[in-house]
N, C-alpha and C. Protein backbone atom coordinates (compact mmCIF):
# COMPACT_ATOMS: atom_id res chain seq x y z
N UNK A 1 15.15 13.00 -14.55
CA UNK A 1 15.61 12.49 -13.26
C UNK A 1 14.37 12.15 -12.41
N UNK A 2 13.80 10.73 -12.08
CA UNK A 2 13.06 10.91 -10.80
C UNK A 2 12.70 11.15 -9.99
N UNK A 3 12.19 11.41 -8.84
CA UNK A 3 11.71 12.31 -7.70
C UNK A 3 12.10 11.17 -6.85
N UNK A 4 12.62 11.83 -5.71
CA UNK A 4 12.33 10.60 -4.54
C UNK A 4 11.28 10.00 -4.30
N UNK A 5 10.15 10.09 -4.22
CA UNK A 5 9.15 9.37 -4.16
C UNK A 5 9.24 7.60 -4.98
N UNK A 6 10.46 7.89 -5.65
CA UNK A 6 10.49 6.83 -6.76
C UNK A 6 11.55 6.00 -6.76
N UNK A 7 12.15 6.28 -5.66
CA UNK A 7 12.91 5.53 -5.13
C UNK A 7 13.21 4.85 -4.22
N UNK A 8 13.87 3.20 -3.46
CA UNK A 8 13.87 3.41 -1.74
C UNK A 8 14.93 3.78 -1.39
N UNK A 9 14.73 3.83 0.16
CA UNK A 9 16.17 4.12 0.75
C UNK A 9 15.87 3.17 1.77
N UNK A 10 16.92 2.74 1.64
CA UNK A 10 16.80 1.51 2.74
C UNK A 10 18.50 1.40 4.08
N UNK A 11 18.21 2.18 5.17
CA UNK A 11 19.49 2.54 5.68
C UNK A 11 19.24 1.81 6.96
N UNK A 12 20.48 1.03 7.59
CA UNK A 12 20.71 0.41 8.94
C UNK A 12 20.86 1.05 10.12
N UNK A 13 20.42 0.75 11.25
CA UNK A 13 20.82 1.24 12.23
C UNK A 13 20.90 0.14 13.36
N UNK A 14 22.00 -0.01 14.40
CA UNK A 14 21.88 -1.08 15.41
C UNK A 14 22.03 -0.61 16.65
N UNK A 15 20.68 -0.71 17.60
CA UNK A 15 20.12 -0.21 18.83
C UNK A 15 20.53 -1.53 19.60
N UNK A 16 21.89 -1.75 20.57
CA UNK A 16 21.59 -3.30 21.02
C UNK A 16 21.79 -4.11 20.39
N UNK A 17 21.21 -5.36 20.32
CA UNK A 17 21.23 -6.47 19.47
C UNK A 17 20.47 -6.63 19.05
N UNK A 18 20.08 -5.47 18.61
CA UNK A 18 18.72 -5.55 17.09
C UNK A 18 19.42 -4.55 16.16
N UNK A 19 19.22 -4.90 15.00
CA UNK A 19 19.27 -3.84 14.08
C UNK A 19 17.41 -3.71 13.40
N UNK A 20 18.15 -2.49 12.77
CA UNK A 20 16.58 -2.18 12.16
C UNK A 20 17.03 -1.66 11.36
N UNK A 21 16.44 -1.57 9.90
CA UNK A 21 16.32 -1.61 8.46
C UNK A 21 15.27 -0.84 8.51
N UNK A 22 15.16 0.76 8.24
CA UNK A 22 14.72 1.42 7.92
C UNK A 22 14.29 2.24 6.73
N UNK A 23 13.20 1.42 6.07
CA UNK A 23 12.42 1.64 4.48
C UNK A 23 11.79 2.71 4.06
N UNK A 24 11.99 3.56 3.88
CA UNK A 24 11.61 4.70 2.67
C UNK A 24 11.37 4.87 1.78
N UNK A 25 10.14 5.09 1.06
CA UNK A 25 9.73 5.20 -0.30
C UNK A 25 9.11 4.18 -1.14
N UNK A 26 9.75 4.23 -2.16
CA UNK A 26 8.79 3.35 -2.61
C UNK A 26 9.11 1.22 -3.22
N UNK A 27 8.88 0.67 -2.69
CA UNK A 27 9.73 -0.85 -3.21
C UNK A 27 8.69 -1.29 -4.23
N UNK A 28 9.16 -0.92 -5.53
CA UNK A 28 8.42 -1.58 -6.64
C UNK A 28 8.97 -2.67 -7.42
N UNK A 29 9.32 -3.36 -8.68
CA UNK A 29 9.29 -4.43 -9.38
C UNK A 29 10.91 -3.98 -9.90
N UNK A 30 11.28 -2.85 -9.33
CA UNK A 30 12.60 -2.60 -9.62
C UNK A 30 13.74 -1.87 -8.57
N UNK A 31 12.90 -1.81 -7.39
CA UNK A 31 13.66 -1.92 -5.84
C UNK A 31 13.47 -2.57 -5.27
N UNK A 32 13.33 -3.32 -5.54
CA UNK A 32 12.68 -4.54 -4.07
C UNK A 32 14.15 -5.36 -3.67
N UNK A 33 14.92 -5.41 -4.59
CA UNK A 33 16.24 -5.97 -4.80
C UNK A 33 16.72 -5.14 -3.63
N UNK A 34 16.80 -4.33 -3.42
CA UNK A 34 17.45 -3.14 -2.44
C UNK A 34 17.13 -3.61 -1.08
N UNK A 35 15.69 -3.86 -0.85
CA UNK A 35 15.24 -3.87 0.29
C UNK A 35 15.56 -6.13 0.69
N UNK A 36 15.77 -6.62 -0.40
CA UNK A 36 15.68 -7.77 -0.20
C UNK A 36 17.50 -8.53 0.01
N UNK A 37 18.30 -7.24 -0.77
CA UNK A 37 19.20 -7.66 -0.40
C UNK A 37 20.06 -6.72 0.96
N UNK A 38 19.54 -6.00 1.68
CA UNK A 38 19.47 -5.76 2.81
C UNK A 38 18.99 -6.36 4.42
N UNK A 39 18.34 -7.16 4.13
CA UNK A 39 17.68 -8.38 4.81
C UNK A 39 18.78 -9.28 4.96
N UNK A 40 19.14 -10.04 3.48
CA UNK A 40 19.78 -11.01 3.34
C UNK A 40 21.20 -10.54 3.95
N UNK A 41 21.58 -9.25 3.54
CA UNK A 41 22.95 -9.16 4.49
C UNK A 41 22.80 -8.87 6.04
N UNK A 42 21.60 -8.97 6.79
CA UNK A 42 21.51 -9.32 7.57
C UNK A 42 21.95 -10.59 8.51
N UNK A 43 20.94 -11.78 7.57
CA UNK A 43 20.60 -13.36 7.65
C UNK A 43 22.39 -13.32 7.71
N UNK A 44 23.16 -12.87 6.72
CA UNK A 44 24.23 -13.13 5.90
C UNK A 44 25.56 -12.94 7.49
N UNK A 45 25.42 -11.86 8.47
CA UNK A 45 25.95 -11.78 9.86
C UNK A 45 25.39 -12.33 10.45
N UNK A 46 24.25 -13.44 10.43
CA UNK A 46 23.57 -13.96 11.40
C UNK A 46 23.34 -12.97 12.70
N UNK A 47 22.49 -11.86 12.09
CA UNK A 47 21.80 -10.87 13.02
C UNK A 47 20.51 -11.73 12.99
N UNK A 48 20.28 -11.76 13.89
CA UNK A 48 19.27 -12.91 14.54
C UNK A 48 17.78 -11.34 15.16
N UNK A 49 18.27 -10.62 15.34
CA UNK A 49 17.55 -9.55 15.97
C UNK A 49 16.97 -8.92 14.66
N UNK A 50 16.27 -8.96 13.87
CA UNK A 50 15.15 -7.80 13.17
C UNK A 50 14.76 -6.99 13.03
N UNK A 51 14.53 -5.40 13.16
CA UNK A 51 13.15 -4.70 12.66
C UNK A 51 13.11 -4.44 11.33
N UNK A 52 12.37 -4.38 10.64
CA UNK A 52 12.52 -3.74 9.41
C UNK A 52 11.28 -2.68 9.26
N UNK A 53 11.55 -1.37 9.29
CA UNK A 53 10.69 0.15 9.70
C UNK A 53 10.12 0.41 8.26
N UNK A 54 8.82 -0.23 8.06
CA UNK A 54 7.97 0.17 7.07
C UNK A 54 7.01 1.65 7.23
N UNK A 55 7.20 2.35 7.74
CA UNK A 55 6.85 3.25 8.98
C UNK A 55 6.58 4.67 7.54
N UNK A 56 8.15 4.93 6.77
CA UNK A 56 7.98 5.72 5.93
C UNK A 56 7.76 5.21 4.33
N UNK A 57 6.59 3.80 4.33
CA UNK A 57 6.96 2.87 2.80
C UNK A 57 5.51 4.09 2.05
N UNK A 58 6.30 4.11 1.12
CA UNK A 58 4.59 5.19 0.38
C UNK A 58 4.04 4.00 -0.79
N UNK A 59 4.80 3.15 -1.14
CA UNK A 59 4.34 1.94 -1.90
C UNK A 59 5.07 0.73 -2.21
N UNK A 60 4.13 -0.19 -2.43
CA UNK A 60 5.03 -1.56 -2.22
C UNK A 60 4.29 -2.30 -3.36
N UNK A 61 5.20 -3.13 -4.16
CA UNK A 61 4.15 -3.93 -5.00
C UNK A 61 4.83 -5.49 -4.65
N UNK A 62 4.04 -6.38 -5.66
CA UNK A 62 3.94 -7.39 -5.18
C UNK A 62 5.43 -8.25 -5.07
N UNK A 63 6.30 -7.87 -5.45
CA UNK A 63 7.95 -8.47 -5.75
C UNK A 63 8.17 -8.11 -3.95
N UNK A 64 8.10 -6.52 -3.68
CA UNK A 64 8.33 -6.30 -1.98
C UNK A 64 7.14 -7.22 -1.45
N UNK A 65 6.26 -7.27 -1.24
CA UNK A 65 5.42 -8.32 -1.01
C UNK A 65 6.21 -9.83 -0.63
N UNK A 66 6.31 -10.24 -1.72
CA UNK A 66 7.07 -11.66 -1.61
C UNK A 66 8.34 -11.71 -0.82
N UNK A 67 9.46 -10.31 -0.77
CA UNK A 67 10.52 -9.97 -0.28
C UNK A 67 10.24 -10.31 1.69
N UNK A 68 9.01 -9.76 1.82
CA UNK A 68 8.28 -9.81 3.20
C UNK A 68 8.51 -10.67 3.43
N UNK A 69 7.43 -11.78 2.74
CA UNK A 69 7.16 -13.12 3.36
C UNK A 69 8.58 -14.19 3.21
N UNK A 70 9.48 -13.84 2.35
CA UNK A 70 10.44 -14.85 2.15
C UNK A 70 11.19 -14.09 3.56
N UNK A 71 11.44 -13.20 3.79
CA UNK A 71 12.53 -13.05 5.13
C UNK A 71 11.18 -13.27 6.19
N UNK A 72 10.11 -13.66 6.39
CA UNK A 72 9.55 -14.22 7.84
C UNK A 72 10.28 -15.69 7.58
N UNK A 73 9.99 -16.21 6.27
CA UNK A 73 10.17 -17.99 6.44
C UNK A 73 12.11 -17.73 6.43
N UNK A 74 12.80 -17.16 6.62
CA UNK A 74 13.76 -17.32 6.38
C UNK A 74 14.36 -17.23 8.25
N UNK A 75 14.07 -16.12 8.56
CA UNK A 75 13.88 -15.75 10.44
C UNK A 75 13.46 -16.86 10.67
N UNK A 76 12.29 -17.47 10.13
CA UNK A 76 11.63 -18.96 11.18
C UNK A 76 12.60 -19.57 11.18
N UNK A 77 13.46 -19.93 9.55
CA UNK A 77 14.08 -21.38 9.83
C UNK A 77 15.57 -21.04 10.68
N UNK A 78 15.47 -20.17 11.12
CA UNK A 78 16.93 -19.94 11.75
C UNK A 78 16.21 -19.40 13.25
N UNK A 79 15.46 -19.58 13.18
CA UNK A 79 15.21 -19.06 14.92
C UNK A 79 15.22 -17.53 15.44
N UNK A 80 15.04 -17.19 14.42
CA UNK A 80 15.66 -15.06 14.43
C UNK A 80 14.14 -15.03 15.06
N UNK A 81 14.77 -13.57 15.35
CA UNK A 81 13.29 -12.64 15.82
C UNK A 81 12.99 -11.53 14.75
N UNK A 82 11.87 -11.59 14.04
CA UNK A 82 12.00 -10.40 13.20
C UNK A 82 10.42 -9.48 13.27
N UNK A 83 10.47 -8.07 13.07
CA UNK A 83 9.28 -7.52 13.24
C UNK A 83 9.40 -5.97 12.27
N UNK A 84 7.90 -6.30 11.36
CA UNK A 84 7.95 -5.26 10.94
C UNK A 84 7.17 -3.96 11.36
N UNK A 85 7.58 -2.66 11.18
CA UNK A 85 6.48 -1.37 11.94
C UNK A 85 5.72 -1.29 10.42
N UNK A 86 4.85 -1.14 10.70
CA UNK A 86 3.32 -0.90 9.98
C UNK A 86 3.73 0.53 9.36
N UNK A 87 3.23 0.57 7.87
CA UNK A 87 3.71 2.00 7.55
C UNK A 87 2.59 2.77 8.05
N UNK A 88 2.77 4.30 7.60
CA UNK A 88 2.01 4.95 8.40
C UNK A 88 1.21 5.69 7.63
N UNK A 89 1.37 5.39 6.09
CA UNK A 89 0.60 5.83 5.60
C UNK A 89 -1.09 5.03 5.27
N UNK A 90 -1.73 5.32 5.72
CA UNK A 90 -3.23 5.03 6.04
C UNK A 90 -3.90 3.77 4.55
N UNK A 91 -3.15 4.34 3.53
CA UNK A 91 -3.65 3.62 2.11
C UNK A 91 -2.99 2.73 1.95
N UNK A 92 -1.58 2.37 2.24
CA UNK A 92 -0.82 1.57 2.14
C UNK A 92 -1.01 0.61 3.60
N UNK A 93 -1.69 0.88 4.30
CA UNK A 93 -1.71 -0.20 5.25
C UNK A 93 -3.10 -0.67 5.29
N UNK A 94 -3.64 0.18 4.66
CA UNK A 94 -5.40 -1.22 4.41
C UNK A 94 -5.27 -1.66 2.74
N UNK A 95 -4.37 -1.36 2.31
CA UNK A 95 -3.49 -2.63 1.37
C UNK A 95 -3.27 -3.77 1.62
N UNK A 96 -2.22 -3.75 3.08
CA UNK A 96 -1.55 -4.80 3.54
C UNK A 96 -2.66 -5.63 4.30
N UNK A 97 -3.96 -4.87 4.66
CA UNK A 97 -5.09 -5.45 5.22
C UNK A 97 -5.76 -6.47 4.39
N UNK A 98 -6.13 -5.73 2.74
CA UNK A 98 -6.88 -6.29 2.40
C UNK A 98 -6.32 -7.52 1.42
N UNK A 99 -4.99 -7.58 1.24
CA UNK A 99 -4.24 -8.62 0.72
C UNK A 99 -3.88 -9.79 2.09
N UNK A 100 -4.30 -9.58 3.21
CA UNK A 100 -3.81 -10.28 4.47
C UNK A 100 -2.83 -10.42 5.05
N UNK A 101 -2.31 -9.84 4.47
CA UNK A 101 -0.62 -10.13 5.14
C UNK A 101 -0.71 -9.24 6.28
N UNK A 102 -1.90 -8.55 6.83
CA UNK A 102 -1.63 -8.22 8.21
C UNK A 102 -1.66 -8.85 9.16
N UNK A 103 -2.37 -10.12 8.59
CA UNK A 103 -2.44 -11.45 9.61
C UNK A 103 -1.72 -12.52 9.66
N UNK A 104 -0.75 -12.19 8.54
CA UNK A 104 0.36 -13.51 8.63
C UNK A 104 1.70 -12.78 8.91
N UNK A 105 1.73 -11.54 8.45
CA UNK A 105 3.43 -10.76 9.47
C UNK A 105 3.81 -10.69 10.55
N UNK A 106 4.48 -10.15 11.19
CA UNK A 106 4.56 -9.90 12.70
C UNK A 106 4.89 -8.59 12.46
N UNK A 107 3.69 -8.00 13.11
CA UNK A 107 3.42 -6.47 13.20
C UNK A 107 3.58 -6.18 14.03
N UNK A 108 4.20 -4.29 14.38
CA UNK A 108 3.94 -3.61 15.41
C UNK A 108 3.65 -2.73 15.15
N UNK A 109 3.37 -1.92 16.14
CA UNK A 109 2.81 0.19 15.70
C UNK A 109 3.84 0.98 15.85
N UNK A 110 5.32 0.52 15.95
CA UNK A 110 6.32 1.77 16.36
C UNK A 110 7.38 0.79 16.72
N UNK A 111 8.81 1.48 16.66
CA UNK A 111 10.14 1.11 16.39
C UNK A 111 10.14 0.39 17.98
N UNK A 112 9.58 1.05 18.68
CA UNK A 112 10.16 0.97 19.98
C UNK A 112 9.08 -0.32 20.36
N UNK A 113 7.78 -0.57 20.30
CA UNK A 113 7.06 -1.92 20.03
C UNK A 113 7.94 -3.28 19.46
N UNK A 114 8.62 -2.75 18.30
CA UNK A 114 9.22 -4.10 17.45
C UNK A 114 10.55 -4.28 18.23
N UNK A 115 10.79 -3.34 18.40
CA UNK A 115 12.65 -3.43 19.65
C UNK A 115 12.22 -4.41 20.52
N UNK A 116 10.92 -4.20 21.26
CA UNK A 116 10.88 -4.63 22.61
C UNK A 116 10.57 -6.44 22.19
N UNK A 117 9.90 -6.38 20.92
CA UNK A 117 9.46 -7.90 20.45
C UNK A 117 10.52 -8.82 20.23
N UNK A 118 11.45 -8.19 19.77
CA UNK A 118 12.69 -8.79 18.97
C UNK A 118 13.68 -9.08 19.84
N UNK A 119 13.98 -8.10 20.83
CA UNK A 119 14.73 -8.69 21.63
C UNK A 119 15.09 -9.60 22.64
N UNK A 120 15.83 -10.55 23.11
CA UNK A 120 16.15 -11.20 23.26
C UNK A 120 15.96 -11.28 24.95
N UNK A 121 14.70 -12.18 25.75
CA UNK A 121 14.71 -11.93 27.06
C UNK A 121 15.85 -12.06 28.05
């Protein structure tokens, strides 16, 4: 049986007119489906409001990677607001540094940062 560590959990919550998608563990080459089709049933209610809480991710490979960048271009072409929290584990986020995608996501440092981004003036 696996350990959690080896799995994600990927659970909703809606604060307002944002929801946030809260990521746990790990999105590898055989969860990423989880975390990608959680997004999409987002897009899928036309929740236009975003977060997705990378906050508890302990690893991500390159399939979650691509999962990222396809829901920013997917938010653009519909006009959504979307924002992800930076995980918090220290190795996994000078990952996301040194692959760049810290400069092409829309980052924040905390749930309550990406709430305030996403929502709707």
């Amino acid at each position: 049986m696996p350990e959690r560590r080896d799995k994600v959990v990927v659970a909703a919550q809606t604060v307002g007119p944002v929801v946030i998608l809260h990521v746990a563990g790990s999105v590898d080459h055989l969860t990423y489906y989880q975390l990608e089709e959680a997004i999409q049933t987002q897009l899928d209610r036309r929740q236009m409001n975003l977060v997705v809480n990378l906050s508890d991710l302990t690893y991500i490979s390159s399939a979650g990677i691509n999962t990222l960048g396809h829901a920013v271009s997917q938010y653009e072409k519909v006009k959504g607001r979307l924002s992800y929290v930076r995980p918090s584990n220290t190795a996994q986020w000078h990952f996301f540094t040194t692959i760049g995608v810290d400069q092409i996501f829309p980052w924040s440092v905390s749930v309550e940062e990406a709430i305030k981004k996403v929502t709707p003036q």
